[in-house]
C-alpha atoms as a PDB file:
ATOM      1  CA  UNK A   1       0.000   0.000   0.000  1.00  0.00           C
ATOM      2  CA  UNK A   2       2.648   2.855   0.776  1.00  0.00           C
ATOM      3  CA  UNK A   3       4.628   1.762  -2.667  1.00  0.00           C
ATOM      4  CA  UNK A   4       1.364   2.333  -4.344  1.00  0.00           C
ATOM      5  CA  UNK A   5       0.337   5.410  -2.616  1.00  0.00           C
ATOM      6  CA  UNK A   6       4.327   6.689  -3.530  1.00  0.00           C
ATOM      7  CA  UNK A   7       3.657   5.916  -7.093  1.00  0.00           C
ATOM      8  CA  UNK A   8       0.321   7.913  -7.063  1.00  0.00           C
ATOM      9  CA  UNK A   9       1.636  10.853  -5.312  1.00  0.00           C
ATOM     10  CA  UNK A  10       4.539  11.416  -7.480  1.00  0.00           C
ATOM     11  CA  UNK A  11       2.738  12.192 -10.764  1.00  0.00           C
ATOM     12  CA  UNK A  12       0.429  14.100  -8.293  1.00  0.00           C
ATOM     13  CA  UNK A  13       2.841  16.245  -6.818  1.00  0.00           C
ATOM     14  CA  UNK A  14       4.590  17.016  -9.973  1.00  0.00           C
ATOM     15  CA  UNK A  15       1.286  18.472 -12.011  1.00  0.00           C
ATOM     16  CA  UNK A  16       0.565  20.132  -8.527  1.00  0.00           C
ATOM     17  CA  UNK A  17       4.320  22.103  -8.630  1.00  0.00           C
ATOM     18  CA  UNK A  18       3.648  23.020 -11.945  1.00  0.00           C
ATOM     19  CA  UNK A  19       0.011  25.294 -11.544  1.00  0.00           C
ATOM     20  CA  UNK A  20       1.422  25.887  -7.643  1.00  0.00           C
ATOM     21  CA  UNK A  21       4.322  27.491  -9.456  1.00  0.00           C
ATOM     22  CA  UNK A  22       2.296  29.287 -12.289  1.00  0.00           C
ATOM     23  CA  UNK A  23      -0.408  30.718  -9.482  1.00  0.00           C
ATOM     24  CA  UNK A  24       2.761  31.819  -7.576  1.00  0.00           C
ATOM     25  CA  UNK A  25       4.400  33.761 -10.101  1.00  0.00           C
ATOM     26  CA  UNK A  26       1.859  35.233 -11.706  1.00  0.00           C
ATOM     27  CA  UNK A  27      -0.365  36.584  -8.734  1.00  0.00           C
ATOM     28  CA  UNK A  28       2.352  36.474  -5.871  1.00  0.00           C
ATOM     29  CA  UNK A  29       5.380  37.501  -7.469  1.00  0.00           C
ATOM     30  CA  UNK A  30       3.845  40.058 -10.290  1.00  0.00           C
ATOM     31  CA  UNK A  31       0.725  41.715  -7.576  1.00  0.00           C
ATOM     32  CA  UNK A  32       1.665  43.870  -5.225  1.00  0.00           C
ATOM     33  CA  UNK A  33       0.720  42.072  -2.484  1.00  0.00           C
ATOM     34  CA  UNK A  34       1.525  40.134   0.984  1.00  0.00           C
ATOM     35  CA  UNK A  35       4.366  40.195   1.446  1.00  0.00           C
ATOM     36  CA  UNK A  36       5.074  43.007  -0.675  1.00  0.00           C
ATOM     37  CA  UNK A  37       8.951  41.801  -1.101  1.00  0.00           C
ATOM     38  CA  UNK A  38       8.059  39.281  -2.962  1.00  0.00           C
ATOM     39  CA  UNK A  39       6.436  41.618  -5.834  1.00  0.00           C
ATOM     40  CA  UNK A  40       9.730  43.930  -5.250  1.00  0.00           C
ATOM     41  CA  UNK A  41      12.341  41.848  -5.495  1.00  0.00           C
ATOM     42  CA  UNK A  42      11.004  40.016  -8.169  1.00  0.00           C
ATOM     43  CA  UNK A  43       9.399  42.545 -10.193  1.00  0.00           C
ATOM     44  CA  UNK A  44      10.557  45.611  -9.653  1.00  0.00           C
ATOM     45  CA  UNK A  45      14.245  44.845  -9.519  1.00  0.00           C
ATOM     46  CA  UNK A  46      14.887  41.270 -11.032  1.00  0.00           C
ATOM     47  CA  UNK A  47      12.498  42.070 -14.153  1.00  0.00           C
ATOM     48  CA  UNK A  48      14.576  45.144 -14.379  1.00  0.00           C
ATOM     49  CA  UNK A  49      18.104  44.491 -14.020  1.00  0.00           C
ATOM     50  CA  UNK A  50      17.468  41.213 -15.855  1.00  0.00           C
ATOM     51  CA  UNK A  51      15.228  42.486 -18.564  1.00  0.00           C
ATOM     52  CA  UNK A  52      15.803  41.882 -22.264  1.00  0.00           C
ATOM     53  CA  UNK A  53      18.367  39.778 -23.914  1.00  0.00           C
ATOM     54  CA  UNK A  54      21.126  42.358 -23.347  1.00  0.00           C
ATOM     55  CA  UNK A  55      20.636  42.174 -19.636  1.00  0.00           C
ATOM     56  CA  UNK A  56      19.614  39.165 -19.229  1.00  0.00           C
ATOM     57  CA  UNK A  57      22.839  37.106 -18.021  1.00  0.00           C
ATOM     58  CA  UNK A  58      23.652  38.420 -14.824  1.00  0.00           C
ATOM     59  CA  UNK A  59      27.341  40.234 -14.983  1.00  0.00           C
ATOM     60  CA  UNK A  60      27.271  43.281 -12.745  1.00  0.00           C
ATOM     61  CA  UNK A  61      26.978  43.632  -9.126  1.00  0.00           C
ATOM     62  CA  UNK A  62      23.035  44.813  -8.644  1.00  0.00           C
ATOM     63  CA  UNK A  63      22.101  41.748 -11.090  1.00  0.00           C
ATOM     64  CA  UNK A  64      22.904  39.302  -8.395  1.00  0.00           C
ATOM     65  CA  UNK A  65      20.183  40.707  -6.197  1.00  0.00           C
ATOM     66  CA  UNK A  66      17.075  39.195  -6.014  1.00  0.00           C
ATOM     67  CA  UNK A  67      18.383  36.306  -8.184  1.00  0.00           C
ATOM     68  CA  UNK A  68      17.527  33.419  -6.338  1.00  0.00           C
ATOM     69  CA  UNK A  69      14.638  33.585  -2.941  1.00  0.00           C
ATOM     70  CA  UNK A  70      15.001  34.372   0.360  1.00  0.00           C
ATOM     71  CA  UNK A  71      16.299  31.271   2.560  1.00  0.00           C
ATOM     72  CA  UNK A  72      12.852  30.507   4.024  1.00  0.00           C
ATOM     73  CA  UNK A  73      11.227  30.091   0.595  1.00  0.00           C
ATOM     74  CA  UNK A  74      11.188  26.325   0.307  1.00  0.00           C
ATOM     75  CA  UNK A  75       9.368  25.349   3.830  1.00  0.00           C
ATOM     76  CA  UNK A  76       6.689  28.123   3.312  1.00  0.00           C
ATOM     77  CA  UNK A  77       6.248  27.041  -0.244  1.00  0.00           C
ATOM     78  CA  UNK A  78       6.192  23.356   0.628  1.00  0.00           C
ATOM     79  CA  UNK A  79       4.124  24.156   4.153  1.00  0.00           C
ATOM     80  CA  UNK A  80       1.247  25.685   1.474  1.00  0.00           C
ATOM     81  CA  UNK A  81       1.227  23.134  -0.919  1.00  0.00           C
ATOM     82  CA  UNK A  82       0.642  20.321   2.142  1.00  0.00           C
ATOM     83  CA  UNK A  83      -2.018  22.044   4.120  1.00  0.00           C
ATOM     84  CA  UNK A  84      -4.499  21.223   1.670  1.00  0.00           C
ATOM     85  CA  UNK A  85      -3.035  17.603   1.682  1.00  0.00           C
ATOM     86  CA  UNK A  86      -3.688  18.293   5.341  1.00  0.00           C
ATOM     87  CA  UNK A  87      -6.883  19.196   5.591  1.00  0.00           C
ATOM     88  CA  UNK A  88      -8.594  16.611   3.363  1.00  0.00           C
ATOM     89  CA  UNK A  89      -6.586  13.846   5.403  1.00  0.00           C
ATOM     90  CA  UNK A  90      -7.707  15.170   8.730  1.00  0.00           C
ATOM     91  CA  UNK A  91     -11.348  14.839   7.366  1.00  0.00           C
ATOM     92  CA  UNK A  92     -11.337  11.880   6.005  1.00  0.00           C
ATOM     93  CA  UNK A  93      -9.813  10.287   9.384  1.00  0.00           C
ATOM     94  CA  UNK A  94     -12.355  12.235  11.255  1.00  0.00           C
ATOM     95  CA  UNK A  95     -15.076  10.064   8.868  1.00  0.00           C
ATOM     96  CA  UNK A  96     -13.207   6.899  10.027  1.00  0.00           C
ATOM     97  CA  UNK A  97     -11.595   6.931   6.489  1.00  0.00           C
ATOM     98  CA  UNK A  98      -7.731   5.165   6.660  1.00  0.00           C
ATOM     99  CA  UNK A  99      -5.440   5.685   4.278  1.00  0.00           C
ATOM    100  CA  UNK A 100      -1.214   5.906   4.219  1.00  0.00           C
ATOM    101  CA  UNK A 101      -1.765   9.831   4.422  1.00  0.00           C
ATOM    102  CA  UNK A 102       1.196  10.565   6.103  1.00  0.00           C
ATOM    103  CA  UNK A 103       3.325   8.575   2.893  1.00  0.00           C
ATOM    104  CA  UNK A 104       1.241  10.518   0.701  1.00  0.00           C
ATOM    105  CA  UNK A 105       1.574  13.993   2.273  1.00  0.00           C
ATOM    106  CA  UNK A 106       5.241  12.890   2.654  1.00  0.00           C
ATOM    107  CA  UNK A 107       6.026  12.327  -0.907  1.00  0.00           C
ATOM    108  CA  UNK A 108       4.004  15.471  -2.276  1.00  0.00           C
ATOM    109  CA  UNK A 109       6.651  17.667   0.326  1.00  0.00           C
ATOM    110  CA  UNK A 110       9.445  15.693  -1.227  1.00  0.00           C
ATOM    111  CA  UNK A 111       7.948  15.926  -5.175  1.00  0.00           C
ATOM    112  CA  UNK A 112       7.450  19.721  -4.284  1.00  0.00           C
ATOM    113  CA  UNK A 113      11.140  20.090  -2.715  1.00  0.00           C
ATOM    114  CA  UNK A 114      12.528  18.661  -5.625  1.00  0.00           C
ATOM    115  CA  UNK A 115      10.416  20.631  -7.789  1.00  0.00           C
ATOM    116  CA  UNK A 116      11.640  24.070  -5.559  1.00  0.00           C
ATOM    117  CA  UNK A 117      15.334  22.934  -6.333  1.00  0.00           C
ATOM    118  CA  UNK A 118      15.043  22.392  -9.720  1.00  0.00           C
ATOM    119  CA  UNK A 119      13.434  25.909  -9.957  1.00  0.00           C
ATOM    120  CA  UNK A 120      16.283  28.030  -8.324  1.00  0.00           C
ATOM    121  CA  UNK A 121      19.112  25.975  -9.662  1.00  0.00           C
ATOM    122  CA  UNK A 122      17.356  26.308 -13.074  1.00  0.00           C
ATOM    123  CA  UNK A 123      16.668  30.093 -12.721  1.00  0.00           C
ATOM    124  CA  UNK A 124      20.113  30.636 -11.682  1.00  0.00           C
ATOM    125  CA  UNK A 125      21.579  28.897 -14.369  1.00  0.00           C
ATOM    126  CA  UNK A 126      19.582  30.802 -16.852  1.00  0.00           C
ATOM    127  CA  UNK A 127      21.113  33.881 -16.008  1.00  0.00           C
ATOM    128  CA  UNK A 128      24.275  33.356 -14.717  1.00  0.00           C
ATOM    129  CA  UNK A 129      25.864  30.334 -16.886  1.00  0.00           C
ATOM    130  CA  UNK A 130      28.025  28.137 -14.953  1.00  0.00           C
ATOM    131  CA  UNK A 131      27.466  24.322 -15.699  1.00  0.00           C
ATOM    132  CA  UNK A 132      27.947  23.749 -19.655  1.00  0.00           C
ATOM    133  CA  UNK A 133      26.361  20.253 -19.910  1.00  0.00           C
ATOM    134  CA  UNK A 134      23.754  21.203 -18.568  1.00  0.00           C
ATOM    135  CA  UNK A 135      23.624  24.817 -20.410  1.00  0.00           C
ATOM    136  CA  UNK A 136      24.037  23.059 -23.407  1.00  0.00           C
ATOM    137  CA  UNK A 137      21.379  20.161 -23.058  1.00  0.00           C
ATOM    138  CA  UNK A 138      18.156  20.873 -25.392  1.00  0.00           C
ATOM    139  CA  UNK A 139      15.303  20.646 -22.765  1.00  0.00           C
ATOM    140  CA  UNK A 140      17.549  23.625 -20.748  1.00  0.00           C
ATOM    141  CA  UNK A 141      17.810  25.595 -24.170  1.00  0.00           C
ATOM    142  CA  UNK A 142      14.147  25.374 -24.651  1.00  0.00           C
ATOM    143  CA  UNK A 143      13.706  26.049 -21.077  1.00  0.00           C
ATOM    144  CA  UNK A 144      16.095  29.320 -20.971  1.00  0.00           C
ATOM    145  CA  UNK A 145      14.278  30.777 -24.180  1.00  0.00           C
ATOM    146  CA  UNK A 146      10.676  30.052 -22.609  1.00  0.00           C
ATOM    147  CA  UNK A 147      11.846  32.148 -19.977  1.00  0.00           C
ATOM    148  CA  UNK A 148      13.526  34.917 -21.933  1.00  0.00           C
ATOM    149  CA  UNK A 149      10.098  35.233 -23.521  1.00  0.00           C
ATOM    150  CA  UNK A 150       8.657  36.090 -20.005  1.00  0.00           C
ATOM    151  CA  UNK A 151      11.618  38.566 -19.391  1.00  0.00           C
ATOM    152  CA  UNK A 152       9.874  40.146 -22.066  1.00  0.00           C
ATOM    153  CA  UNK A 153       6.267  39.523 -21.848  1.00  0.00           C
ATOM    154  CA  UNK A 154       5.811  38.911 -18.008  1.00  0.00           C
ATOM    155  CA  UNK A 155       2.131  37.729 -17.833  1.00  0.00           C
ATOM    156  CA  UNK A 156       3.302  34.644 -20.336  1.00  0.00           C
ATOM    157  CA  UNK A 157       5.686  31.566 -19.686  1.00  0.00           C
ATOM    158  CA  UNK A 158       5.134  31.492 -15.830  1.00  0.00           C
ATOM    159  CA  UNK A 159       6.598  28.447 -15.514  1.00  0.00           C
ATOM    160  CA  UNK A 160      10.263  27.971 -14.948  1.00  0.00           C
ATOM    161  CA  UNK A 161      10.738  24.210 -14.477  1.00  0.00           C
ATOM    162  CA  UNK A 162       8.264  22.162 -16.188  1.00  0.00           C
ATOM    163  CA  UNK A 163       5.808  24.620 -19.075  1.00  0.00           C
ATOM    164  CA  UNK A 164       2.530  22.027 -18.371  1.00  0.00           C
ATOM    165  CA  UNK A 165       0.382  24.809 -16.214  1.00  0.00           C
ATOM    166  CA  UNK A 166       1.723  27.401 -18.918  1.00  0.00           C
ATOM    167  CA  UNK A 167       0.197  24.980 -21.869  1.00  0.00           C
ATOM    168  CA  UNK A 168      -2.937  24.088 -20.482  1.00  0.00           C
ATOM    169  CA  UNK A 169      -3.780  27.262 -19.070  1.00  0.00           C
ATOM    170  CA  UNK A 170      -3.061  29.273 -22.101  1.00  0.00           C
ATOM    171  CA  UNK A 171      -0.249  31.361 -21.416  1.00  0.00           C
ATOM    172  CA  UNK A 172       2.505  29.573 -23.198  1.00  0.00           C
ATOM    173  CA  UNK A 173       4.329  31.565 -25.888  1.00  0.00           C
ATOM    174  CA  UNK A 174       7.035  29.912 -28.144  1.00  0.00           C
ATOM    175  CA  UNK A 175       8.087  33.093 -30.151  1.00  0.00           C
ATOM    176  CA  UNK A 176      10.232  35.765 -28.534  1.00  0.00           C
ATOM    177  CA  UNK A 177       8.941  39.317 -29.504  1.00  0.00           C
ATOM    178  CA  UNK A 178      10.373  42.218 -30.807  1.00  0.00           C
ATOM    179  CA  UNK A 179      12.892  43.955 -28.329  1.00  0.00           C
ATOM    180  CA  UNK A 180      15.297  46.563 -28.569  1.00  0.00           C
ATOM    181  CA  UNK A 181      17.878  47.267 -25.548  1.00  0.00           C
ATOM    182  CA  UNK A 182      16.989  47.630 -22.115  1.00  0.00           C
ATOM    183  CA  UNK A 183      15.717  51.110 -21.509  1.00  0.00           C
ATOM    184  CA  UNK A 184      17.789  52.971 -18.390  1.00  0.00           C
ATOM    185  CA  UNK A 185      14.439  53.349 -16.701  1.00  0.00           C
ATOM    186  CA  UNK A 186      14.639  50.143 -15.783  1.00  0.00           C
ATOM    187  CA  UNK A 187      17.676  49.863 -13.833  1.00  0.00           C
ATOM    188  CA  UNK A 188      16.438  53.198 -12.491  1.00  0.00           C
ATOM    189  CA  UNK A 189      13.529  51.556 -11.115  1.00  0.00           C
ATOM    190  CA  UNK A 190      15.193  48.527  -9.533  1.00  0.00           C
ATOM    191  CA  UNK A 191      17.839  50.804  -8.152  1.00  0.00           C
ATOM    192  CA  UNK A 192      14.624  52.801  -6.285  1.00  0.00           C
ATOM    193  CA  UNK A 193      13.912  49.599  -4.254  1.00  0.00           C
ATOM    194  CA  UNK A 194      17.093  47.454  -4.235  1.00  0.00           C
ATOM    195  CA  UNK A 195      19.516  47.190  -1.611  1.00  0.00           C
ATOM    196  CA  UNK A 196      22.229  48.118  -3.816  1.00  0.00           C
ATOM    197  CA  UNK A 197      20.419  51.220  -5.557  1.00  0.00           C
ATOM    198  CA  UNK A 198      20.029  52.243  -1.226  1.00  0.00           C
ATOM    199  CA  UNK A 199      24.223  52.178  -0.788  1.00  0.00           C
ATOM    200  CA  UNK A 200      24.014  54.251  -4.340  1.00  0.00           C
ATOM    201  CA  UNK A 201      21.698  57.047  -2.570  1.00  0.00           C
ATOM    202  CA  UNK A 202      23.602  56.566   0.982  1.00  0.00           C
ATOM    203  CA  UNK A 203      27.259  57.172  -0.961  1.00  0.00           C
ATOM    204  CA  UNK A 204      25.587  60.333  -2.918  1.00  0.00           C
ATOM    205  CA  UNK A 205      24.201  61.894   0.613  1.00  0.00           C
ATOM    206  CA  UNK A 206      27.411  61.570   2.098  1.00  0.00           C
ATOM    207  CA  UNK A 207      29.810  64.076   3.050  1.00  0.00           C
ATOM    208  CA  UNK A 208      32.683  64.107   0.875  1.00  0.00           C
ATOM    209  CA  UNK A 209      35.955  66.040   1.998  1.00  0.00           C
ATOM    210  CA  UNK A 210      37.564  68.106  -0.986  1.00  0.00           C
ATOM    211  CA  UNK A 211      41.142  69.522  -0.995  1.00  0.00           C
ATOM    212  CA  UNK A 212      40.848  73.101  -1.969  1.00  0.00           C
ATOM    213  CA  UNK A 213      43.964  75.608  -2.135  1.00  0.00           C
ATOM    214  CA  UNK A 214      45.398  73.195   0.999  1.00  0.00           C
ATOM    215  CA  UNK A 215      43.225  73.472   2.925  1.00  0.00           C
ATOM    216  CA  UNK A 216      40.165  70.476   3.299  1.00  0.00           C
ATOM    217  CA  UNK A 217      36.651  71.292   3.070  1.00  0.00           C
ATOM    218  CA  UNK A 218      33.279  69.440   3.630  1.00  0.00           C
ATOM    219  CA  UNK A 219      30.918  69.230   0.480  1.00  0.00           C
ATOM    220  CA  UNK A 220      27.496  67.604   0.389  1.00  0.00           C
ATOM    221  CA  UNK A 221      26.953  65.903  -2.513  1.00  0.00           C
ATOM    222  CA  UNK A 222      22.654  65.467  -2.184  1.00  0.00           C
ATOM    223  CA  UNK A 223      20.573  62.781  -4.007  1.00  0.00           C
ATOM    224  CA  UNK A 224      21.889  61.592  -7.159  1.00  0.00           C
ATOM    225  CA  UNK A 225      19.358  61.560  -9.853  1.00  0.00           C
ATOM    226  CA  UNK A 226      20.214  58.465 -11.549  1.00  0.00           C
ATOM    227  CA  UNK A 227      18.959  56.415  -8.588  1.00  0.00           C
ATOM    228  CA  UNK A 228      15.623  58.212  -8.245  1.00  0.00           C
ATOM    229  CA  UNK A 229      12.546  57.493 -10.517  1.00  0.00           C
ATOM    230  CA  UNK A 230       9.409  59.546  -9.914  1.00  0.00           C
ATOM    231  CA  UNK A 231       6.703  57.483  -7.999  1.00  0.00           C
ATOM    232  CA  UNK A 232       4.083  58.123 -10.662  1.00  0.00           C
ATOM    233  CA  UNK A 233       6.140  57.097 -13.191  1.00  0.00           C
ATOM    234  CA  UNK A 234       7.632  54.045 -11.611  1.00  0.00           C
ATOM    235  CA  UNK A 235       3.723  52.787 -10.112  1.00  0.00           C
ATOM    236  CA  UNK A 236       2.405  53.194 -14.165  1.00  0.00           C
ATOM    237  CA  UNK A 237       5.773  51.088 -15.540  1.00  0.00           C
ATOM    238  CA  UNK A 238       5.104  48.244 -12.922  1.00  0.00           C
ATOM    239  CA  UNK A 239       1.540  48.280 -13.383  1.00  0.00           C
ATOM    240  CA  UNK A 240       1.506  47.630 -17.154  1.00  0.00           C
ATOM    241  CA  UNK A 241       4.884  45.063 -16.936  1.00  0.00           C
ATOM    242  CA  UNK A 242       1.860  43.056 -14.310  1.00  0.00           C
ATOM    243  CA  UNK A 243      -0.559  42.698 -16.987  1.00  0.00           C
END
């Protein structure tokens, strides 16, 4: 019975990653909601720093951030993919139902662990090359370009790891569009929330000591524009990459 209820939930937990993933990145990490890091990191300085094909491969500093999640990602990802799991279990034990849940909610958290793995060592790969046999294998090629084509068009390609929620919910595109270079307003507008664009602003408010005829005086430099987009601006940009 537990072999059999392995060999069910594997095929189920793998379909599951793939819409869990899909509803994840398209209404947690492209809406500006809870908690609103996600939506910044991801959005509003990944999708900019890492934007169109010119950009895309991570080689500066600021590219690195927000490449990969924060170090609690995988139990809160896996905790909400088993409390459903959970919940059905605990009722049908209530009814007097048994079944090998706790094998079945086991291998779902494993499936979905796997799945959570394959998606950050994936992503990372995608933009900053590193392992060539698996760079150059054909299902990673097709899986780089399917997600160059959400760089691009963010609302499509949603998957990372395995395209099947993209297919059968409609939102899988095969043809890259039409791009020219990234425009600067983009690395404006990660540089507004990113940690790196905040030791920009703190270096440009500083005090800087100038050398003037021998003798030293203090000069404040202000805000440098570069790392400030207007708010207006910057909530119409994200608003119309989210559709």
């Amino acid at each position: 019975m537990t072999i059999a209820t392995i060999l069910i939930a594997i095929p189920i937990g793998i379909v599951q990653a793939s819409f869990f993933e899909w509803a994840f990145h398209r209404y947690w990490l492209h809406r500006p909601w809870l908690p609103k890091d996600c939506f910044t990191n991801h959005t509003l300085i990944h999708h900019q720093v890492c934007k169109y094909d010119d950009t895309f491969q991570v080689t500066e500093e600021e590219q690195h951030e927000s490449l990969t999640f924060a170090w609690w990602g995988a139990p809160v990802l896996i905790a909400i993919n088993i409390v459903p799991w959970a919940l059905i279990a605990l009722g049908l034990h209530l009814a007097g139902v048994t079944l090998p849940f706790a094998a079945f909610m086991l291998t779902i958290a494993s499936v979905v662990l796997v799945y959570y793995i394959g998606y950050e060592g994936f992503h990372y790969l995608m933009h900053k090359p590193s392992i060539p046999w698996i760079q150059n294998s054909r299902p990673f090629r097709f899986l780089e370009h399917h997600h160059r084509i959400h760089h691009v068009r963010m609302n499509r390609n949603l998957n990372v790891l395995l395209p099947l929620a993209d297919l059968l919910l409609g939102t899988l595109v095969l043809e890259m569009p039409a791009v020219g270079a990234t425009p600067g307003s983009a690395r404006k507008m990660a540089r507004r929330h990113s940690r790196f664009g905040q030791r920009m602003r703190d270096g440009a408010e500083a005090p800087v000591l100038e050398h003037t005829n021998g003798s030293t005086k203090g000069e404040w430099l202000g805000r440098n524009p570069e790392t400030v987009v207007p708010q207006e601006a910057e909530g119409a940009e994200a608003s119309r990459q989210s559709e």
